[in-house]
C-alpha atoms as a PDB file:
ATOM      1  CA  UNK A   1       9.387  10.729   6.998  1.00  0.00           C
ATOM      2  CA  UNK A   2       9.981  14.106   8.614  1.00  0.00           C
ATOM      3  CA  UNK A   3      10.698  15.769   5.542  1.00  0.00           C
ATOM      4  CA  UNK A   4       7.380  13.999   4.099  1.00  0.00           C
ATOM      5  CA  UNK A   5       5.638  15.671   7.103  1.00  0.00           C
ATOM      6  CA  UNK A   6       7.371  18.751   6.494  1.00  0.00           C
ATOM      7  CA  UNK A   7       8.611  18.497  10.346  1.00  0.00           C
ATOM      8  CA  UNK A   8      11.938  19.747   9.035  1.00  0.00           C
ATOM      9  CA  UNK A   9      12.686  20.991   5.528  1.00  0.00           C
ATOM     10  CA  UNK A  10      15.109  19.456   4.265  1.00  0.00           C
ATOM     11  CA  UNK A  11      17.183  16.019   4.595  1.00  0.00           C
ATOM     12  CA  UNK A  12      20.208  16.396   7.216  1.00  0.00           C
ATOM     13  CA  UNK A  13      21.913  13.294   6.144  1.00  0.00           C
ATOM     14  CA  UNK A  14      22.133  13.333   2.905  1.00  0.00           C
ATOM     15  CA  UNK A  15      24.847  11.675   1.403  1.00  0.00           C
ATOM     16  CA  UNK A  16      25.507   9.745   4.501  1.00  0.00           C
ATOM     17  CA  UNK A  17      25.267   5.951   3.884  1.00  0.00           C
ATOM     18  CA  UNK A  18      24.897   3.872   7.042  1.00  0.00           C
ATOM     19  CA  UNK A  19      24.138   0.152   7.075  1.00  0.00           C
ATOM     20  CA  UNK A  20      21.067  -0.554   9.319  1.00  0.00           C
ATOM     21  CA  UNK A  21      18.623  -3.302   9.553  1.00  0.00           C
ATOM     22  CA  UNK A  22      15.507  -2.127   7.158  1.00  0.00           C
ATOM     23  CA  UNK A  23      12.697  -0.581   9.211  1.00  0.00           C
ATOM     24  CA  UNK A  24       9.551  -2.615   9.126  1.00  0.00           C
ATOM     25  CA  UNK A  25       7.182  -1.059   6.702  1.00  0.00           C
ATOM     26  CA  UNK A  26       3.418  -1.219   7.832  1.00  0.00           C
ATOM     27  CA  UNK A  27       0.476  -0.769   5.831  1.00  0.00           C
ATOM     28  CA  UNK A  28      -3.329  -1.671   6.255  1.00  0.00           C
ATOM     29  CA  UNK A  29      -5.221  -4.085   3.809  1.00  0.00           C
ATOM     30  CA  UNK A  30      -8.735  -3.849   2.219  1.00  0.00           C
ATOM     31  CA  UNK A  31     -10.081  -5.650   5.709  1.00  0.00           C
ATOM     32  CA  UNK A  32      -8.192  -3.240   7.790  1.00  0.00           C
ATOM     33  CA  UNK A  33      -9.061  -0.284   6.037  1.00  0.00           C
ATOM     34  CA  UNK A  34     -12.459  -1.153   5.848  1.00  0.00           C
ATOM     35  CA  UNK A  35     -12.472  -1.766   9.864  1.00  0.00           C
ATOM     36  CA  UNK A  36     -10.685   0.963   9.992  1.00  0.00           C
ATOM     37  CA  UNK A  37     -13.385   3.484   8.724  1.00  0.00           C
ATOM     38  CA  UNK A  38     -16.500   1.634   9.978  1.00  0.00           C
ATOM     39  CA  UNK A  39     -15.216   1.768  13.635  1.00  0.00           C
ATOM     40  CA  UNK A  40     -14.041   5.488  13.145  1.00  0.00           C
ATOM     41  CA  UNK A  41     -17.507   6.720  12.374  1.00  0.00           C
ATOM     42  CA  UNK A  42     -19.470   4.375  14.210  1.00  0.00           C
ATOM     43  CA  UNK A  43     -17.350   5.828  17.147  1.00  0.00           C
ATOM     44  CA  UNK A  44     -17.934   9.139  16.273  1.00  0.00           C
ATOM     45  CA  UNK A  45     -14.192   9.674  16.010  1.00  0.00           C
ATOM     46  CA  UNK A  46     -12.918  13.741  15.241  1.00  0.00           C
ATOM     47  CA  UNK A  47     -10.480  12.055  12.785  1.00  0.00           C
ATOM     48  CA  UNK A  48     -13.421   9.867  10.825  1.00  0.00           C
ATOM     49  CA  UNK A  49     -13.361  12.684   8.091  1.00  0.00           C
ATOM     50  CA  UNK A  50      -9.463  12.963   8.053  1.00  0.00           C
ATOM     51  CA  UNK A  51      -8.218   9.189   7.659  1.00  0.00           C
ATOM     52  CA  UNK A  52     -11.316   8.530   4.897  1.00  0.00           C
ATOM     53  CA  UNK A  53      -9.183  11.621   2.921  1.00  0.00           C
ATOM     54  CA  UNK A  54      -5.880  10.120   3.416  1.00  0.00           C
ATOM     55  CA  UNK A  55      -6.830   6.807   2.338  1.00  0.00           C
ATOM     56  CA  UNK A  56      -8.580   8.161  -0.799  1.00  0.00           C
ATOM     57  CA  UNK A  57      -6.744  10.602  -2.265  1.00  0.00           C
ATOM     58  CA  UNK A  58      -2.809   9.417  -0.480  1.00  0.00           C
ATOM     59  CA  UNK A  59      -2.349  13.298   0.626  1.00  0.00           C
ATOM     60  CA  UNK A  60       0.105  13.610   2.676  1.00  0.00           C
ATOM     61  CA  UNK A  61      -0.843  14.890   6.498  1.00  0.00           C
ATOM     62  CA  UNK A  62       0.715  18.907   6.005  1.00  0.00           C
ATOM     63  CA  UNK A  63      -1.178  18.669   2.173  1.00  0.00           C
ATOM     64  CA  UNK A  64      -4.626  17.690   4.050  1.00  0.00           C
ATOM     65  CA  UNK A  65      -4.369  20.675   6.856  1.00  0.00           C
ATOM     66  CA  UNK A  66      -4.370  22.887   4.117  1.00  0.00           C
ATOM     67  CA  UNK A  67      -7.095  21.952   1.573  1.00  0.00           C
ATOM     68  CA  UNK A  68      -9.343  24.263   0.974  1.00  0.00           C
ATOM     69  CA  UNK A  69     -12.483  23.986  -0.876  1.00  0.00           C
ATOM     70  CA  UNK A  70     -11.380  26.535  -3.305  1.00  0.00           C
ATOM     71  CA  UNK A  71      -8.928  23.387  -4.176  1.00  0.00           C
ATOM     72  CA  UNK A  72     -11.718  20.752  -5.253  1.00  0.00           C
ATOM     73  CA  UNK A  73     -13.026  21.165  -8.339  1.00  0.00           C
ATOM     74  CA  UNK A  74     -15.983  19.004  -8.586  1.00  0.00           C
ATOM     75  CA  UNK A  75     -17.589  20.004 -11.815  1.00  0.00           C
ATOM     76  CA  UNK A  76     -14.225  18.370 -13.329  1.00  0.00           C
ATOM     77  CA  UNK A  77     -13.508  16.133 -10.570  1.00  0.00           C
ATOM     78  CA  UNK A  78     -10.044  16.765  -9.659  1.00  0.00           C
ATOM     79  CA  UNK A  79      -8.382  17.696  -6.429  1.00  0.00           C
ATOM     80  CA  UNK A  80      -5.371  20.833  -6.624  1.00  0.00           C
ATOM     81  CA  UNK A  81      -2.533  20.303  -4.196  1.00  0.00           C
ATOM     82  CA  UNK A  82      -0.455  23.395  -4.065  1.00  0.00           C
ATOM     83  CA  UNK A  83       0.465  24.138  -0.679  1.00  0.00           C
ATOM     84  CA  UNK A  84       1.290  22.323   2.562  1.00  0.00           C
ATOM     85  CA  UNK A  85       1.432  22.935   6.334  1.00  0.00           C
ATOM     86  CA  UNK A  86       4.016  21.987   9.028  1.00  0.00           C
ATOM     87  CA  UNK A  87       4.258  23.044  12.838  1.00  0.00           C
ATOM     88  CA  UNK A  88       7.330  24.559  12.548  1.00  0.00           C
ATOM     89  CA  UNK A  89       7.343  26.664   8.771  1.00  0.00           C
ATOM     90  CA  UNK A  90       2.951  26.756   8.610  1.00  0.00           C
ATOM     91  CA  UNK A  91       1.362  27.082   5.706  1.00  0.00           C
ATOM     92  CA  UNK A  92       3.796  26.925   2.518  1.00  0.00           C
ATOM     93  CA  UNK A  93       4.329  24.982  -0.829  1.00  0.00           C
ATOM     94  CA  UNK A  94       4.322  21.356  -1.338  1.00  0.00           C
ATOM     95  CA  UNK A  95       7.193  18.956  -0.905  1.00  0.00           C
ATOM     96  CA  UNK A  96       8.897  19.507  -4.253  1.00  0.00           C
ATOM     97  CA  UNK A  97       7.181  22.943  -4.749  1.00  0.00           C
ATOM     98  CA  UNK A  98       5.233  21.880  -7.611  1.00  0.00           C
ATOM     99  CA  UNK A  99       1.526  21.299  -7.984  1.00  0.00           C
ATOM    100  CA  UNK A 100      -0.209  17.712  -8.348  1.00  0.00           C
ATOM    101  CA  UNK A 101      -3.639  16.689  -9.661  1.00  0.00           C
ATOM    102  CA  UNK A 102      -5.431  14.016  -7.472  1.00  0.00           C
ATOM    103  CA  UNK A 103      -8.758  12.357  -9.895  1.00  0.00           C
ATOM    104  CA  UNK A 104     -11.946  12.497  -8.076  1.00  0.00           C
ATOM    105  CA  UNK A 105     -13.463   8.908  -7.832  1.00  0.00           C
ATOM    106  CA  UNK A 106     -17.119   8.327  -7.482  1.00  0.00           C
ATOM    107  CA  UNK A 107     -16.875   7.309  -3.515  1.00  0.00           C
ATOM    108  CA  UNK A 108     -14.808   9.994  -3.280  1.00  0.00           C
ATOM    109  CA  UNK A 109     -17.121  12.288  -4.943  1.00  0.00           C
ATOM    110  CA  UNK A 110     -19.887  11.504  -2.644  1.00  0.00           C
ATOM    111  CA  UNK A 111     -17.523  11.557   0.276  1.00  0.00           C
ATOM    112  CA  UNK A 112     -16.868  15.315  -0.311  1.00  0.00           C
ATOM    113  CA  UNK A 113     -19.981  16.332  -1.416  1.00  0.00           C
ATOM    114  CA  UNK A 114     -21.786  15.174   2.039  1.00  0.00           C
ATOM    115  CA  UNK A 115     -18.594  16.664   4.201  1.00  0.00           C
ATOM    116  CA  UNK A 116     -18.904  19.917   1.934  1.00  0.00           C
ATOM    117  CA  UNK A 117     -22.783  19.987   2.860  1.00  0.00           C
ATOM    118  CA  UNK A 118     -22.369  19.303   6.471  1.00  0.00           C
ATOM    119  CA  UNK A 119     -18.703  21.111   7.362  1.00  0.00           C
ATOM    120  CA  UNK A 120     -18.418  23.127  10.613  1.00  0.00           C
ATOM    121  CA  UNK A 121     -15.987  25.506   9.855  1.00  0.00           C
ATOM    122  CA  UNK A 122     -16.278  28.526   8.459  1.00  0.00           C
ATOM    123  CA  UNK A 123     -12.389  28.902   7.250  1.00  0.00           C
ATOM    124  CA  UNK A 124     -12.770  27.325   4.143  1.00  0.00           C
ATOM    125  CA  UNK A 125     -11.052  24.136   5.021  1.00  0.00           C
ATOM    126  CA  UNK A 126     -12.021  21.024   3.908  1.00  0.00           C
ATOM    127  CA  UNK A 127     -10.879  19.203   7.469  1.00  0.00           C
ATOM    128  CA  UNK A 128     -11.860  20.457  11.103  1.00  0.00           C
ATOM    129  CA  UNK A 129      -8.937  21.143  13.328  1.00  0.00           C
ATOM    130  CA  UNK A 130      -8.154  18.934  15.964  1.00  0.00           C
ATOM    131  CA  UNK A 131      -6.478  19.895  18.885  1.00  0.00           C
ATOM    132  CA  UNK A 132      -3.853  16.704  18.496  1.00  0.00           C
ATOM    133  CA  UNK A 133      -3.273  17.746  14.976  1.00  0.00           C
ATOM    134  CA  UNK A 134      -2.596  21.166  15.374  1.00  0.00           C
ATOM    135  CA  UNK A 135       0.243  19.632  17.917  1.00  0.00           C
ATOM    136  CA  UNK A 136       1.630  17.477  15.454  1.00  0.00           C
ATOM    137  CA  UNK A 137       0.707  14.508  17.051  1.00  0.00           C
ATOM    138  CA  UNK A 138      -1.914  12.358  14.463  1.00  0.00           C
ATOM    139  CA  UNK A 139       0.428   9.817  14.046  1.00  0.00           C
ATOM    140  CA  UNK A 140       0.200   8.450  18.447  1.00  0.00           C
ATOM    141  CA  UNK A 141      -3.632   8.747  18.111  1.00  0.00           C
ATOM    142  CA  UNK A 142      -4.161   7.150  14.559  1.00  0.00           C
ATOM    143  CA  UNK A 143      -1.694   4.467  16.363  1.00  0.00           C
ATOM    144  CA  UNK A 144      -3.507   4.108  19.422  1.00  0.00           C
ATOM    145  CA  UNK A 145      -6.650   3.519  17.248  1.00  0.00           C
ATOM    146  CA  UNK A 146      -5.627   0.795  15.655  1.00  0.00           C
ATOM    147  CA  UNK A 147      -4.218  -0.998  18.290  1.00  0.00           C
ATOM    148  CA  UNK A 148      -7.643  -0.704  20.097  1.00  0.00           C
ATOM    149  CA  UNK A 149      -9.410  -2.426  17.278  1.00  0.00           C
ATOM    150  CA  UNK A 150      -7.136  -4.911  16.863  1.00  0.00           C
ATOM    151  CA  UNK A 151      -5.152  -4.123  13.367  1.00  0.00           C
ATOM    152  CA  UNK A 152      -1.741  -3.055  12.346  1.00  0.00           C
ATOM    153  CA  UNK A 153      -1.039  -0.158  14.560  1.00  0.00           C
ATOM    154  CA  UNK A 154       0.171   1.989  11.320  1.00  0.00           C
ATOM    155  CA  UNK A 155       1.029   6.053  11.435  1.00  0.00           C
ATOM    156  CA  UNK A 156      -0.307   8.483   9.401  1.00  0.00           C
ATOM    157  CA  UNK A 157       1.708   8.453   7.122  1.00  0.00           C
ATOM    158  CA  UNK A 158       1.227   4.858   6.474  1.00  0.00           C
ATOM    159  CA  UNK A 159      -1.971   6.006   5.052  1.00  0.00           C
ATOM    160  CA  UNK A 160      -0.591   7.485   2.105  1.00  0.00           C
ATOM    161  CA  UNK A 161       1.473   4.320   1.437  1.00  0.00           C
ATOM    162  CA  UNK A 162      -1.358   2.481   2.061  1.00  0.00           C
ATOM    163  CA  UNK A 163      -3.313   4.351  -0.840  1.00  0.00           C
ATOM    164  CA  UNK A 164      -0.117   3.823  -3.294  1.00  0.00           C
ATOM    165  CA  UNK A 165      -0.016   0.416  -2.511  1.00  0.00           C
ATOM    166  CA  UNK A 166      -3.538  -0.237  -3.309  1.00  0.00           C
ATOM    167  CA  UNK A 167      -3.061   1.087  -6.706  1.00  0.00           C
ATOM    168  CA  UNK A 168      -0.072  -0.622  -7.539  1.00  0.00           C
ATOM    169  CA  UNK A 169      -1.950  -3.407  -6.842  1.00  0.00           C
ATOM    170  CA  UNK A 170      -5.683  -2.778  -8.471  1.00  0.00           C
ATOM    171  CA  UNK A 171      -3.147  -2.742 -11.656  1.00  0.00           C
ATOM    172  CA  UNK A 172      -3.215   1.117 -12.313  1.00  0.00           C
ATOM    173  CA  UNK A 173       0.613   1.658 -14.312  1.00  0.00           C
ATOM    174  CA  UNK A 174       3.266   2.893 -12.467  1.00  0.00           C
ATOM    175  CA  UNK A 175       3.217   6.279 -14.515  1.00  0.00           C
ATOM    176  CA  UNK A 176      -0.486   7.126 -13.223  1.00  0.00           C
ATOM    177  CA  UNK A 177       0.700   6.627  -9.866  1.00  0.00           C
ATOM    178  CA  UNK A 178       3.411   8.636  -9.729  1.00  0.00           C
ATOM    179  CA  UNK A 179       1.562  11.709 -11.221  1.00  0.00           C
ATOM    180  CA  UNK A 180      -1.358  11.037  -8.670  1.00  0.00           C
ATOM    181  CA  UNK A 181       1.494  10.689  -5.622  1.00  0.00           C
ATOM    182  CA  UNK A 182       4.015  13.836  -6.677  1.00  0.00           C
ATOM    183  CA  UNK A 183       6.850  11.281  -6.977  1.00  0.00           C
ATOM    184  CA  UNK A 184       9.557  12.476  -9.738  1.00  0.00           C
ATOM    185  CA  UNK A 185      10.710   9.121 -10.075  1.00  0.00           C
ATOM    186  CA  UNK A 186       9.607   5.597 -10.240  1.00  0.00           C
ATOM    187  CA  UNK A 187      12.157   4.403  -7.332  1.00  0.00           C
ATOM    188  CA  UNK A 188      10.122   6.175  -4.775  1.00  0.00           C
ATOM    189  CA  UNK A 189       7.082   5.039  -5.243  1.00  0.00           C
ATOM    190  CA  UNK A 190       7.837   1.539  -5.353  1.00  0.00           C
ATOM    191  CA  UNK A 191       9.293   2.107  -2.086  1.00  0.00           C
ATOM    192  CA  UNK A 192       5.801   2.663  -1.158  1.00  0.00           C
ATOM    193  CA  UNK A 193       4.996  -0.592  -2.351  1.00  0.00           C
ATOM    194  CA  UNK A 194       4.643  -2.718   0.709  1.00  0.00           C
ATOM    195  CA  UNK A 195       3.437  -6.015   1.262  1.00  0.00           C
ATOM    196  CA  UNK A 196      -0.066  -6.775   2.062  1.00  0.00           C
ATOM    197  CA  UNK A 197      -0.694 -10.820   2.663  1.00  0.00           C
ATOM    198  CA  UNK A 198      -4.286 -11.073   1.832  1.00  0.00           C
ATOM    199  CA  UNK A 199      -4.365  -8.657  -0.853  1.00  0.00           C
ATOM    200  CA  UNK A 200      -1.811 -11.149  -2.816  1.00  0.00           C
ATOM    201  CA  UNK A 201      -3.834 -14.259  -2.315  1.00  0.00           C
ATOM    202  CA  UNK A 202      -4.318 -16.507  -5.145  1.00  0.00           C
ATOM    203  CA  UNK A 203      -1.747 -14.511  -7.312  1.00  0.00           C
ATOM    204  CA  UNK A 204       0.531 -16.813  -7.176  1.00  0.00           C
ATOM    205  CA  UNK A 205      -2.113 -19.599  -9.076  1.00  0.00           C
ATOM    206  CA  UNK A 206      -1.820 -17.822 -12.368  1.00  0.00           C
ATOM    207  CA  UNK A 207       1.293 -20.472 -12.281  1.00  0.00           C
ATOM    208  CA  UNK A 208      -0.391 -23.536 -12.765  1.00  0.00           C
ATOM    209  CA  UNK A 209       2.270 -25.546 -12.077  1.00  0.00           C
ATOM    210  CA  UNK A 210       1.557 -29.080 -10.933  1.00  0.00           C
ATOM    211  CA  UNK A 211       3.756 -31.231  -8.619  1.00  0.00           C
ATOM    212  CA  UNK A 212       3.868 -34.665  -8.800  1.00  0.00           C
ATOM    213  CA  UNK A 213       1.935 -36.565  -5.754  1.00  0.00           C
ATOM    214  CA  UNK A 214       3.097 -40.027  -4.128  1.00  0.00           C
ATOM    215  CA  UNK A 215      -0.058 -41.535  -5.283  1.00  0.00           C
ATOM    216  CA  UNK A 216      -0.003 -40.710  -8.696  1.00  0.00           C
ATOM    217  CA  UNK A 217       2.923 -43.363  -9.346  1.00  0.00           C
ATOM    218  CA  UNK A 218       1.381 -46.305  -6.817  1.00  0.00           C
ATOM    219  CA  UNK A 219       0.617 -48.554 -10.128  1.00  0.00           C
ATOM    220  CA  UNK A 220       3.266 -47.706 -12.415  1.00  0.00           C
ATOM    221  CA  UNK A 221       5.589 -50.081 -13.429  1.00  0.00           C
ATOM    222  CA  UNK A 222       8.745 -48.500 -13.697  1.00  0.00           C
ATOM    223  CA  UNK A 223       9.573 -49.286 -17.460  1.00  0.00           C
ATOM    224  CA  UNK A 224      13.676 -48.272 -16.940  1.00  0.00           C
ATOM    225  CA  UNK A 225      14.119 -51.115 -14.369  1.00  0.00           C
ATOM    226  CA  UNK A 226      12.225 -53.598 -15.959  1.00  0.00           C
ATOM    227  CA  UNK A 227      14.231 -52.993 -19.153  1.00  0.00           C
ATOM    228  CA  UNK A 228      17.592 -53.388 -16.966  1.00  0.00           C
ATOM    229  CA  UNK A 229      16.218 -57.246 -15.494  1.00  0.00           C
ATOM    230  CA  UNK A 230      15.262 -58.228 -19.442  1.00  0.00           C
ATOM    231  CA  UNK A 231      18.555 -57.428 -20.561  1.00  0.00           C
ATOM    232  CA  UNK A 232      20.551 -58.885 -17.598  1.00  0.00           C
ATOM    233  CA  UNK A 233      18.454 -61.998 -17.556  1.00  0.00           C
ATOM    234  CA  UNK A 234      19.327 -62.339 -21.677  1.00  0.00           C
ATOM    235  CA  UNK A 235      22.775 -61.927 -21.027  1.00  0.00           C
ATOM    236  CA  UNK A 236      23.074 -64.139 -18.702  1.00  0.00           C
ATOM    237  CA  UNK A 237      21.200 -66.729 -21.009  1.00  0.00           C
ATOM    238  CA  UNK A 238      23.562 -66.144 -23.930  1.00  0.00           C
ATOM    239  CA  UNK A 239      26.355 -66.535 -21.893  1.00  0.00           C
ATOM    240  CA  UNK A 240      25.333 -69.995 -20.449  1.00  0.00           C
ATOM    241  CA  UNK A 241      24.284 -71.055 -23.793  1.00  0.00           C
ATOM    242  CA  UNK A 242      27.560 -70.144 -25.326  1.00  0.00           C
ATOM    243  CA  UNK A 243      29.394 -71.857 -22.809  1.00  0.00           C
ATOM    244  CA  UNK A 244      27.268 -75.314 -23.106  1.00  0.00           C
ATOM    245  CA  UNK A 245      28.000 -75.201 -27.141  1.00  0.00           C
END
């Protein structure tokens, strides 16, 4: 995750297998992200503007401190991310160096058109600066949010797996997803997949499988023990029968 933040640049431990107990993976659902964003702006929050981003377009924090509008291209309705920040390096490339195309939905369209048409800074970024962000520290507040409204306390970058997630489970193929997220192979976005209980619901119906109930077999004569008495009974007759001739 610090690499993904750009915190540091590179993995230190590479190579290194340890065996640990797997680190609980959190991500919000359609009821939490909802909750999420109606709270945020009904509380005025500074960071309204910057989770709605993160959820729809699965940037990753450095990637969303350095959008520009120079990067949206609404007339064909696609996002360009080419560069990143981090508190320690600033402004650079992305993660892998290489740029990624993120579709413009509808919502989204109308998102960025009304932040475009309302934006208070003068920089050319797409996202105010926030004191806390410029520190590094998004992840505690987004955290502290959460808990305070009562849903899974998740970090920032949970948003981002929250947005993969969602797609992976609206149906959209594996390939798309990849493309959208920067991920050069298909390992590393599943392990973005996480689960998400109520987002699953019902899934498991397309089964139809039917288990037998107690009821069903209250007046049923059960034909294989029946059989068994006729033929003991009829043995037992020829046998007395035979032994009276």
């Amino acid at each position: 995750m610090a690499v993904e933040d750009n915190v540091i640049p590179r993995n230190p431990a590479k190579g290194i297998k340890v065996k640990v107990p797997e680190a609980k993976q959190l991500v919000l659902n359609r009821t939490e992200i909802n909750l999420l964003l109606t709270e945020a702006f009904k509380q005025k929050s500074p960071w309204a503007n910057h989770w709605s981003l993160a959820l729809m377009t699965g940037m990753r924090n450095g990637e969303l401190y350095a959008l520009t509008w120079t990067d949206i291209d609404f007339e064909n309705r696609v996002i360009t991310v080419s560069k990143s920040w981090s508190v320690k390096n600033g402004l650079g490339s992305t993660k892998n160096c290489k740029n990624r195309f993120i579709p413009i939905s509808d919502e989204l369209m109308i998102f960025l058109r009304r932040l475009r048409a309302k934006s208070e800074t003068q920089s050319g970024y797409v996202l105010n600066r926030i004191t806390e962000w410029n520190w590094g520290d998004q992840s505690r507040i987004l955290k502290k949010f959460c808990t305070s409204i009562d849903i899974t306390p998740v970090k920032f970058h949970d948003l981002r797996a929250t947005f993969i997630t969602q797609l992976l489970i609206k149906g959209v193929p594996l390939a798309k997803v990849m493309k959208i997220a920067g991920h050069a192979t298909s390992k590393t976005t599943m392990r973005y997949l996480r689960p998400v209980a109520q987002d699953v619901n019902g899934a498991a119906d397309a089964l139809e499988l039917s288990i037998p109930k107690p009821e069903d077999f209250e007046n049923v004569i059960p034909m294989f023990g029946q059989n068994n008495l006729l033929l003991t009974n009829a043995y037992q007759l020829k046998k007395i029968t035979c032994k009276n001739s």
